[in-house]
Protein backbone atom coordinates (compact mmCIF):
# COMPACT_ATOMS: atom_id res chain seq x y z
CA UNK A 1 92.84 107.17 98.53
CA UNK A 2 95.15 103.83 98.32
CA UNK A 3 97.87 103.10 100.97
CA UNK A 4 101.32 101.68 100.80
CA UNK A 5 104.21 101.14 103.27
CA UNK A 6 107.48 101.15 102.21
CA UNK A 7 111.36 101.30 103.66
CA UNK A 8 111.66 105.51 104.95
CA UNK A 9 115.10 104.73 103.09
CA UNK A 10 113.31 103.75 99.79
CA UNK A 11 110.75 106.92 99.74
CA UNK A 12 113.34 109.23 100.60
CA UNK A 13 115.27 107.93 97.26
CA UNK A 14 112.23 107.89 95.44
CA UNK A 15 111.48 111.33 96.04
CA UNK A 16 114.98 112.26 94.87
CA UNK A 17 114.32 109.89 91.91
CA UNK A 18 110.61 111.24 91.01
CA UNK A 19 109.11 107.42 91.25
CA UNK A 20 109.14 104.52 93.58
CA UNK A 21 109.71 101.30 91.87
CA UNK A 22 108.54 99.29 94.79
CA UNK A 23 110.08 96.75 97.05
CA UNK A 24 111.36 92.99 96.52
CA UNK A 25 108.36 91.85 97.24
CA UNK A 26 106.48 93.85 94.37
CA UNK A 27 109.69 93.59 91.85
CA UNK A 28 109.03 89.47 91.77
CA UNK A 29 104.78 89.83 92.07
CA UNK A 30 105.17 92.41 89.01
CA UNK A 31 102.99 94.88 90.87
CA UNK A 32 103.20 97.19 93.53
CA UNK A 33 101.16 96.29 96.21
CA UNK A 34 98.76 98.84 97.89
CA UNK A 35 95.76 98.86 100.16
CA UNK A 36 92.41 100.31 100.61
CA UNK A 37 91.76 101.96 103.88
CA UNK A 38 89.50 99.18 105.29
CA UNK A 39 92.51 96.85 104.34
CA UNK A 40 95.33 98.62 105.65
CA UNK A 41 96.13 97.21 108.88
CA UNK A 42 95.35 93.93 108.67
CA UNK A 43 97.87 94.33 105.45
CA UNK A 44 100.40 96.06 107.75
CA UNK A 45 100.07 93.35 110.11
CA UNK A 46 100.36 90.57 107.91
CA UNK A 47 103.39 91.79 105.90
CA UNK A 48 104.76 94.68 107.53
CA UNK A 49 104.85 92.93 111.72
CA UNK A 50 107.75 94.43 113.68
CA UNK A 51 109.55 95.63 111.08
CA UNK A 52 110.90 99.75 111.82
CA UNK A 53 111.45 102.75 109.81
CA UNK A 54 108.72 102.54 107.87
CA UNK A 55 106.58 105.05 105.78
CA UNK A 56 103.01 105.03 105.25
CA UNK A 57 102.36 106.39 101.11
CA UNK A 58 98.59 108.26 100.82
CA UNK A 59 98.66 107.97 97.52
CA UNK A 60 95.41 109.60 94.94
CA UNK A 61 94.32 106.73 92.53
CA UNK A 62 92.98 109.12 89.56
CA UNK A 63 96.50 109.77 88.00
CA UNK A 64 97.83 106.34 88.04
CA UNK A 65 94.97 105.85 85.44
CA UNK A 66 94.78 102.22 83.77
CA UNK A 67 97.79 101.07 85.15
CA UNK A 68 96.21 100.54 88.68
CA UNK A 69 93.96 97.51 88.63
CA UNK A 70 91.97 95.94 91.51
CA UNK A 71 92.35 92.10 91.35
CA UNK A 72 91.40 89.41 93.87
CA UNK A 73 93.84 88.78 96.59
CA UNK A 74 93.44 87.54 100.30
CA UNK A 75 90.02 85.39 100.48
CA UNK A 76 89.16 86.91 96.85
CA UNK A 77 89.14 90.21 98.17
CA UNK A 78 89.97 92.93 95.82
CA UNK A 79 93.16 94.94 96.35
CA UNK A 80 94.69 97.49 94.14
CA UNK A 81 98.16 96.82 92.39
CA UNK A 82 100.37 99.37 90.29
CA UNK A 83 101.30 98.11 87.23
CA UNK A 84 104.13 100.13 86.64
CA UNK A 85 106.43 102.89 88.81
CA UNK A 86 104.85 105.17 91.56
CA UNK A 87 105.30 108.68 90.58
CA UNK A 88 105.74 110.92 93.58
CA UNK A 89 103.69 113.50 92.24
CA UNK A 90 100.43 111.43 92.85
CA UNK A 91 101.21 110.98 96.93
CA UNK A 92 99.44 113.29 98.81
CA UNK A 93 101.26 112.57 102.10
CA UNK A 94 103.86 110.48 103.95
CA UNK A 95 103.57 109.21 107.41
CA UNK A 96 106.33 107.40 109.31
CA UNK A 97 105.11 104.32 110.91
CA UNK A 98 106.44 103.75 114.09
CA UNK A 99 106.36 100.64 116.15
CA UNK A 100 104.34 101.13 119.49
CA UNK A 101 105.60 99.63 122.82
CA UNK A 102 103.57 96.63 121.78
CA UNK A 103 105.19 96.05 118.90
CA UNK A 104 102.54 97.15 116.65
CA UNK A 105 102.68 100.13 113.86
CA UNK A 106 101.14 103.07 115.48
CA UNK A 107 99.19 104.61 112.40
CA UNK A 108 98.82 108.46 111.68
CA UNK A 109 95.44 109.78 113.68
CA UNK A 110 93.48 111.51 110.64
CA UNK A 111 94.31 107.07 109.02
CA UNK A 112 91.32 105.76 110.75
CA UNK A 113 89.89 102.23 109.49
């Protein structure tokens, strides 16, 4: 499985559209970003700190096919980007992401990394 947090306001149109396009940040890198599990908090932490009402996408890499890629990222590290739109078919679950009292994203018990 591959990970991505989004907006809870951009899944839920998404799953009304049938795709997620991404957010800014992926519209001007060209990609969607997503994570590996071994990745995914220091990813959440790095990008997603204190931000609320947010949704973590479990998302099955087989039907996105040759338009996922794993390129070299943070210290060369590869990290798998979406060429193209997220169809909702191919996420196998949706967790909400809440911020702890600590100000840290309190992740989903069965996401363990």
């Amino acid at each position: 499985m591959i990970y991505h947090v989004c907006k809870a306001a951009d899944w839920a149109l998404a799953k009304t559209a049938g795709r997620y396009t991404g957010s800014p940040d992926d519209t001007r890198d060209g990609f969607i970003h997503f994570s590996a599990l071994a990745q995914l908090r220091e990813s959440v932490a790095r990008h997603r700190a204190g931000q609320s009402s947010l949704v973590l996408l479990v998302v099955d890499p087989v039907p996105l096919g040759e338009t996922l890629k794993w390129e070299p990222s943070r210290g060369g590290v590869l990290f798998p980007h979406l060429y193209g739109a997220l169809p909702v078919s191919a996420v196998v679950a949706a967790h909400d992401l809440p911020l702890g009292p600590d100000g840290a994203h309190v992740f989903p018990a069965d996401i363990s990394a």
